[in-house]
Protein backbone atom coordinates (compact mmCIF):
# COMPACT_ATOMS: atom_id res chain seq x y z
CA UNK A 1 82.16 -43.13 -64.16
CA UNK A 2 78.21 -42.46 -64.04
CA UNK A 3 76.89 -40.39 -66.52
CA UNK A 4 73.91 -38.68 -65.02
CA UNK A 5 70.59 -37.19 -66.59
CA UNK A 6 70.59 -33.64 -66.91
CA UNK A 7 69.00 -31.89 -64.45
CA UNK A 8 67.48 -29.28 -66.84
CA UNK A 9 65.40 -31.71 -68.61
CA UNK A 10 64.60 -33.77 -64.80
CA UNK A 11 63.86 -30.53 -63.72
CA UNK A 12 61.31 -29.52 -67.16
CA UNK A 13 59.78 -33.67 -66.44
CA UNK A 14 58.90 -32.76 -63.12
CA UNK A 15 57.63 -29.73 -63.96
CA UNK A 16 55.39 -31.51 -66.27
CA UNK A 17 54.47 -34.09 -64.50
CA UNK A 18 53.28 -31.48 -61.62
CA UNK A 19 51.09 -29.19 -64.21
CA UNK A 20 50.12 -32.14 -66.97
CA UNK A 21 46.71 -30.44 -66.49
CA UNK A 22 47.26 -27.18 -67.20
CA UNK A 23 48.69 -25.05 -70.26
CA UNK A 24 52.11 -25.26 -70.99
CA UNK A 25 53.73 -23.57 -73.23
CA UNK A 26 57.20 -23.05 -74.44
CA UNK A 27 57.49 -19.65 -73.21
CA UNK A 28 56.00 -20.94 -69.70
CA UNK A 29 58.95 -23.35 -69.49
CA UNK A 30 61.13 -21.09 -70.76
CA UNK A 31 60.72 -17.95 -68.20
CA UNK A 32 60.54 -20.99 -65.15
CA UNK A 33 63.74 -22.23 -65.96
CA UNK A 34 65.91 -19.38 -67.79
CA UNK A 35 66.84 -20.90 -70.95
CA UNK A 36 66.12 -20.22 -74.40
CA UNK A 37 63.37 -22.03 -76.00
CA UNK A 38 65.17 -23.02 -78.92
CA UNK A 39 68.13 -24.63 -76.11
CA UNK A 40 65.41 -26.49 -74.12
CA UNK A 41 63.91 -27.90 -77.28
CA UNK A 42 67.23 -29.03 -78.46
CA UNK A 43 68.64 -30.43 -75.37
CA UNK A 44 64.97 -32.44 -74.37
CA UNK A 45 65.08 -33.85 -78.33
CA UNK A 46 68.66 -35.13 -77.58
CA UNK A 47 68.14 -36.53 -73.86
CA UNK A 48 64.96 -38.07 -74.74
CA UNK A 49 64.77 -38.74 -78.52
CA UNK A 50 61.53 -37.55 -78.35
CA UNK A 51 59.95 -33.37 -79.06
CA UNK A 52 58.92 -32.27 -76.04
CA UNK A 53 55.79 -31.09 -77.84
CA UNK A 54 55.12 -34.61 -78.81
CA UNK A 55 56.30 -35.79 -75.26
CA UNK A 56 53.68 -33.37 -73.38
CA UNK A 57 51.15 -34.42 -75.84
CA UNK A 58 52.11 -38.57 -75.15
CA UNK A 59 51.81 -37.94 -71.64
CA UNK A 60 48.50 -35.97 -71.65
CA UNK A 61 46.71 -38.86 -73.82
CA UNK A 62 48.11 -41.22 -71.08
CA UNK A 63 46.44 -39.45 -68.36
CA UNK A 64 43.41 -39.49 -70.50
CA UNK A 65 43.26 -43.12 -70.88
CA UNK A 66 43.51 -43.27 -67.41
CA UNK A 67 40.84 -40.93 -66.31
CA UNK A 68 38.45 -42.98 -69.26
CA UNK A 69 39.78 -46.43 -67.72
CA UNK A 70 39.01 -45.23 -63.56
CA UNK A 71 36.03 -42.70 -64.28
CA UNK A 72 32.79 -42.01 -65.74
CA UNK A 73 33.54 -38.92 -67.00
CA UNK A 74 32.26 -37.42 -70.30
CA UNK A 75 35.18 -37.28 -73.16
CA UNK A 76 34.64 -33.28 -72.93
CA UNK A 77 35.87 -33.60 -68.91
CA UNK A 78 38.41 -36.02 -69.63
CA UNK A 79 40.22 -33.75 -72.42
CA UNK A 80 40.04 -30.85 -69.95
CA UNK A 81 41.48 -32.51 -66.84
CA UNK A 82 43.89 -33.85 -69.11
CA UNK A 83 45.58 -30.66 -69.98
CA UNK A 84 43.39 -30.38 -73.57
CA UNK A 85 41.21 -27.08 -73.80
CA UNK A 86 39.67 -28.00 -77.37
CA UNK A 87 37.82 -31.07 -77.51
CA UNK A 88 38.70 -30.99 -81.49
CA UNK A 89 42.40 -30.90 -80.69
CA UNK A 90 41.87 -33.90 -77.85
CA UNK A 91 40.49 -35.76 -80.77
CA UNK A 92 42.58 -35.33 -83.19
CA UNK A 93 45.84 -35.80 -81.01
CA UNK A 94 44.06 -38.88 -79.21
CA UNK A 95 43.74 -40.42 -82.97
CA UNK A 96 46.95 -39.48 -84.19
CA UNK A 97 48.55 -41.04 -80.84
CA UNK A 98 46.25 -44.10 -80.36
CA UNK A 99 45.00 -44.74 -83.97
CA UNK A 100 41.61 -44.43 -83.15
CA UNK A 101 38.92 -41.82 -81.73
CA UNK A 102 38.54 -41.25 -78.31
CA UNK A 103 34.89 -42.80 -78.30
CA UNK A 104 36.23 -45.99 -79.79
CA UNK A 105 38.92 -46.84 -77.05
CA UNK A 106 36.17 -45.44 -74.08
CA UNK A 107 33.93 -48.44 -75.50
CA UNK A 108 36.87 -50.51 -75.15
CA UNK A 109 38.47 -49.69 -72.03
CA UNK A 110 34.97 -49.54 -70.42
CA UNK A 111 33.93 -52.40 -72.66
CA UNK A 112 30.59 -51.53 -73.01
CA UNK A 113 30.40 -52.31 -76.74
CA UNK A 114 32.35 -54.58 -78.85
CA UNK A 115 35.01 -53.48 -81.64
CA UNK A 116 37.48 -55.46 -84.01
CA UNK A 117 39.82 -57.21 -83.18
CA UNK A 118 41.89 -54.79 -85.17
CA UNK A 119 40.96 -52.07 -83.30
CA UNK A 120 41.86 -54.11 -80.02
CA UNK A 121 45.04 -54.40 -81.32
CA UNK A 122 46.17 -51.15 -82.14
CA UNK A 123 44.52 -49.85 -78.85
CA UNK A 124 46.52 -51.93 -76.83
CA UNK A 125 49.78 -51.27 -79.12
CA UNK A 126 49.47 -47.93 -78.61
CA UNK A 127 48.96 -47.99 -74.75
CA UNK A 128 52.15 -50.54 -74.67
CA UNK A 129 54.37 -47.51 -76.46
CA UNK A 130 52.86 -44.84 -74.26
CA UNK A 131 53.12 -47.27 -71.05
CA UNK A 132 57.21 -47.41 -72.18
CA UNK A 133 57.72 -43.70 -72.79
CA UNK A 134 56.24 -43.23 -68.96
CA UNK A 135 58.97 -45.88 -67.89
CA UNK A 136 61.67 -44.19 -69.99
CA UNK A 137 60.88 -41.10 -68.52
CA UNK A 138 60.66 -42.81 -64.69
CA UNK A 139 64.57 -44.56 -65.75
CA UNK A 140 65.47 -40.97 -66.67
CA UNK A 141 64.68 -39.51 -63.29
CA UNK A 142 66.41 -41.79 -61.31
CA UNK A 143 69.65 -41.26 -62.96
CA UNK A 144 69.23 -37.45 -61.92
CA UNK A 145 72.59 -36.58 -60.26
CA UNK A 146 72.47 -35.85 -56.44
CA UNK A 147 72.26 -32.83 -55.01
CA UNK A 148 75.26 -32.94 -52.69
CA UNK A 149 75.93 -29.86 -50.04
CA UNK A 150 79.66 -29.36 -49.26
CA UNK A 151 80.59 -31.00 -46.48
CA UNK A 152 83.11 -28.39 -45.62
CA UNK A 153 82.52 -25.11 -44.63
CA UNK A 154 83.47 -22.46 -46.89
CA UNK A 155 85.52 -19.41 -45.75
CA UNK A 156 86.69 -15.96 -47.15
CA UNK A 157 89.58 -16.11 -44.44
CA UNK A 158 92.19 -19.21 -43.98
């Protein structure tokens, strides 16, 4: 027997996935999908061992790093197409995800000025861990369970 993701939480990853760059809220996900908050919080902590706070946050410094790593773009641009609408709070979650501030890993990633070897190191650490929650999240997906229509057609009369 299969045991399948649950479609709730594929359904809240896609969701996400769709609208990284915008706000979302509890309460957003919460009137989209008809659950209580305190359910989806639950249930997304359980499936994915992960708060799906902390998830959306993960995600949105991944997209960062890759905006930083394929554009030009000021930091201020990056946090905003990135789903951030403070450059304070891009900072400080980019720091507390990656180790180090934003301007330290764009001088890495775009290598335009040397840093430690320490800071190397935790740079590329953290991008490994974020790089793994992405493919946990991709394994997730794929274990979604079908959507099968019944092959038989349903009447009121037999």
């Amino acid at each position: 027997m299969k045991l399948y993701s649950n479609s709730l939480i594929c359904n809240i990853l896609k969701y996400i996935d769709e609208n990284i760059c915008n706000k979302i809220t509890i309460n957003d996900l919460e009137q989209k999908f008809f659950y209580n908050r305190f359910y989806i919080m639950k249930l997304f902590k359980k499936e994915l061992k992960i708060t799906l706070i902390d998830y959306l946050n993960k995600m949105r410094i991944y997209k960062a790093i890759m905006l930083i790593k394929e554009t030009d773009n000021s930091l201020l641009n990056i946090a905003f197409k990135s789903g951030f609408y403070s450059i304070e709070y891009f900072s400080e979650t980019f720091k507390n995800i990656i180790g180090l501030n934003p301007q330290i890993a764009k001088h890495y990633l775009k290598q335009t000025k040397k840093i430690t070897s320490n800071q190397i190191e935790v740079i590329n650490h953290a991008i490994i861990e974020l790089y793994k929650l992405k493919q946990f999240k991709e394994k997730y997906l794929l274990n979604e369970k079908p959507n099968i229509l019944p092959t038989k057609k349903l009447t009121i009369f037999k």
